[in-house]
Protein backbone atom coordinates (compact mmCIF):
# COMPACT_ATOMS: atom_id res chain seq x y z
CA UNK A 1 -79.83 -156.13 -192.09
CA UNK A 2 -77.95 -152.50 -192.05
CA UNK A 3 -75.99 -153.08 -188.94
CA UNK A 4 -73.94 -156.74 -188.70
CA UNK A 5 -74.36 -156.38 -184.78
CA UNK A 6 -77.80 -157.22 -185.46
CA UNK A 7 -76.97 -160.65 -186.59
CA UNK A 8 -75.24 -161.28 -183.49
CA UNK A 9 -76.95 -164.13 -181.11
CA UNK A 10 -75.64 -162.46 -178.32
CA UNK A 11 -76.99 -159.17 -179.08
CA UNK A 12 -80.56 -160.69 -179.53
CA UNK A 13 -80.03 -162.53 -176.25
CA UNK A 14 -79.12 -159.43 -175.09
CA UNK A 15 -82.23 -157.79 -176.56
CA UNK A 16 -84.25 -160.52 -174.93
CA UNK A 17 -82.74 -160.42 -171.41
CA UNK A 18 -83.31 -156.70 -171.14
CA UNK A 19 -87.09 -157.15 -172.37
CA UNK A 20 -87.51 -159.52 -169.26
CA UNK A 21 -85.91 -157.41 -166.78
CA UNK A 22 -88.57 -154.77 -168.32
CA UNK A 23 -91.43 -156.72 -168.05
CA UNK A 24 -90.13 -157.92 -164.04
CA UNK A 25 -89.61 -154.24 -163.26
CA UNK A 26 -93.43 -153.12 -163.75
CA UNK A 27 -94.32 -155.41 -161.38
CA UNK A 28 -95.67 -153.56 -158.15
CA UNK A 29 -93.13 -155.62 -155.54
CA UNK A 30 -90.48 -153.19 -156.83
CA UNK A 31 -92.61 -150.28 -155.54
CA UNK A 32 -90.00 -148.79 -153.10
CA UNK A 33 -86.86 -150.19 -154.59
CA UNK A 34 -86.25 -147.72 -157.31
CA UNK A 35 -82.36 -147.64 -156.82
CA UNK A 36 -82.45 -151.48 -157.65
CA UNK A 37 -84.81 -151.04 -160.20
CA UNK A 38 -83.03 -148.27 -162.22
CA UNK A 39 -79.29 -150.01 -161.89
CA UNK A 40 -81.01 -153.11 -163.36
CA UNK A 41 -82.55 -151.69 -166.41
CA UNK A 42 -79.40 -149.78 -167.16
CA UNK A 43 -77.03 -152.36 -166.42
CA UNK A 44 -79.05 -154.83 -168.48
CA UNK A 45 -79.59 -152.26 -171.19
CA UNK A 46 -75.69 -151.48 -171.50
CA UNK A 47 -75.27 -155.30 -172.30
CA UNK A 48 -76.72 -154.60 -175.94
CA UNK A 49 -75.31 -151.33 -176.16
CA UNK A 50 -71.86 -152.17 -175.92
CA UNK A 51 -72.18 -155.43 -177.89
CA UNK A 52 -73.65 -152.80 -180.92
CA UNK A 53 -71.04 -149.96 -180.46
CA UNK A 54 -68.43 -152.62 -180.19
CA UNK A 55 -69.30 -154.22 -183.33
CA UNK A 56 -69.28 -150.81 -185.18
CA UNK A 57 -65.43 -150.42 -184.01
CA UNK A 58 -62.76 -150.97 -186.79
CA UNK A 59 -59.87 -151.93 -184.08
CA UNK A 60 -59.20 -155.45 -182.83
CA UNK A 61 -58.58 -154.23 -179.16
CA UNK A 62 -61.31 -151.56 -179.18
CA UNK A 63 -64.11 -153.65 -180.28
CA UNK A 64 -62.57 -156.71 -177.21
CA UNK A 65 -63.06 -153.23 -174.68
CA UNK A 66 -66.58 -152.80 -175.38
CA UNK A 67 -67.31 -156.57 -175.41
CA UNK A 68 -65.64 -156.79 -172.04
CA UNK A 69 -67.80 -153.47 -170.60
CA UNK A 70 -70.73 -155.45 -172.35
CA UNK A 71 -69.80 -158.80 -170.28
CA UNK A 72 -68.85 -156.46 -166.93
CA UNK A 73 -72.52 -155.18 -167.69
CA UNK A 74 -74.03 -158.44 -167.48
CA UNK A 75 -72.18 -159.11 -164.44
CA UNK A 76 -73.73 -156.00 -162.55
CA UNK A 77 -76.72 -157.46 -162.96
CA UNK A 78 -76.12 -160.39 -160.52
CA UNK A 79 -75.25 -158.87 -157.51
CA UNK A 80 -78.47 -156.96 -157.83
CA UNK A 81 -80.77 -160.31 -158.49
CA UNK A 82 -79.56 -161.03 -155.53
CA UNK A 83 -80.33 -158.14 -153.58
CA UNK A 84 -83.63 -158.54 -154.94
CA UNK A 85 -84.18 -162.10 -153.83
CA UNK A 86 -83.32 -160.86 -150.55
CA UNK A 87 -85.34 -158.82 -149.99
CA UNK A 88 -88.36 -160.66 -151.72
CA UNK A 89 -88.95 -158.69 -155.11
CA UNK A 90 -88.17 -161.61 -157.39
CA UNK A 91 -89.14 -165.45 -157.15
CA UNK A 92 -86.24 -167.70 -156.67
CA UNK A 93 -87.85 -168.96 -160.34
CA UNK A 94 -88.18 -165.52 -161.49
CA UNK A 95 -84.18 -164.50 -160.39
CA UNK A 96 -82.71 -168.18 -161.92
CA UNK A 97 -84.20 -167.54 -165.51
CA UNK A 98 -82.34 -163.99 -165.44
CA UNK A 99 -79.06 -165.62 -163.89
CA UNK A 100 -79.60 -168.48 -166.64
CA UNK A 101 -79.42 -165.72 -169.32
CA UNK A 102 -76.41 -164.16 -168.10
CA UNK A 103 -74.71 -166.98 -167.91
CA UNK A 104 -75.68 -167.94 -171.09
CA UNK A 105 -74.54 -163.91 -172.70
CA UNK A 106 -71.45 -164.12 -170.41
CA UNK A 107 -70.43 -167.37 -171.86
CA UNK A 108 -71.41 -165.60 -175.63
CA UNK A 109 -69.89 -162.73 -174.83
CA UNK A 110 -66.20 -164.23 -173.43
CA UNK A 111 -65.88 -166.69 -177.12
CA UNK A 112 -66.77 -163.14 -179.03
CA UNK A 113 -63.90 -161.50 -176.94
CA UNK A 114 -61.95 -164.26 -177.54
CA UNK A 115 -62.62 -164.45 -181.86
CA UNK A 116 -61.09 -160.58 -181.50
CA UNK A 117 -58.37 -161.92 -179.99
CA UNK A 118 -57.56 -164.54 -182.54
CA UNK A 119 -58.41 -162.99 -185.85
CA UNK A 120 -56.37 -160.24 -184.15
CA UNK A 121 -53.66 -162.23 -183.66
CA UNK A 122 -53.25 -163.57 -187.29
């Protein structure tokens, strides 16, 4: 592969998470919602982005910034799951596989932050 980011388990996660908010967002129970609906995909979509233009950075603490917008991202994203249980868009099934995900990126995300930090510190 071209770009290293692309190796990245968290990025494909990332890839993957996004994908699923897609595929959720056509369904017709957002009709009406479109403010929730837009923050999600772009909140979910800024997840990958970051983790690629962070990747491409040559600087220790500049690539850490753009994995922490990339993990701030992926917290967005909760606040608005709930807002959507709430007010009955998602499943309570439906809303726990994308809260599993971002715990599972945010968890990713924080040890890539923190392998910066170290090889940084050497």
């Amino acid at each position: 592969m071209a770009f290293l980011f692309e190796n990245l388990d968290v990025y494909r996660l990332s890839l993957s998470f996004h994908n699923k908010v897609i595929s959720l967002c056509k369904s017709k129970k957002f009709c009406g919602y479109y403010h929730l609906v837009d923050h999600l995909k772009r909140s979910s979509l800024s997840v990958a982005l970051n983790l690629a233009e962070g990747n491409g950075r040559f600087h220790a603490k500049d690539k850490r910034n753009f994995y922490a917008m990339a993990r701030g991202s992926a917290f967005e994203c909760v606040p608005i799951i709930t807002l959507c249980i709430n007010n009955e868009i998602l499943t309570t099934d439906e809303a726990q596989s994308l809260r599993d995900d971002l715990e599972r990126l945010s968890m990713m995300m924080t040890g890539l932050m923190r392998s910066v930090e170290s090889k940084a510190a050497r």
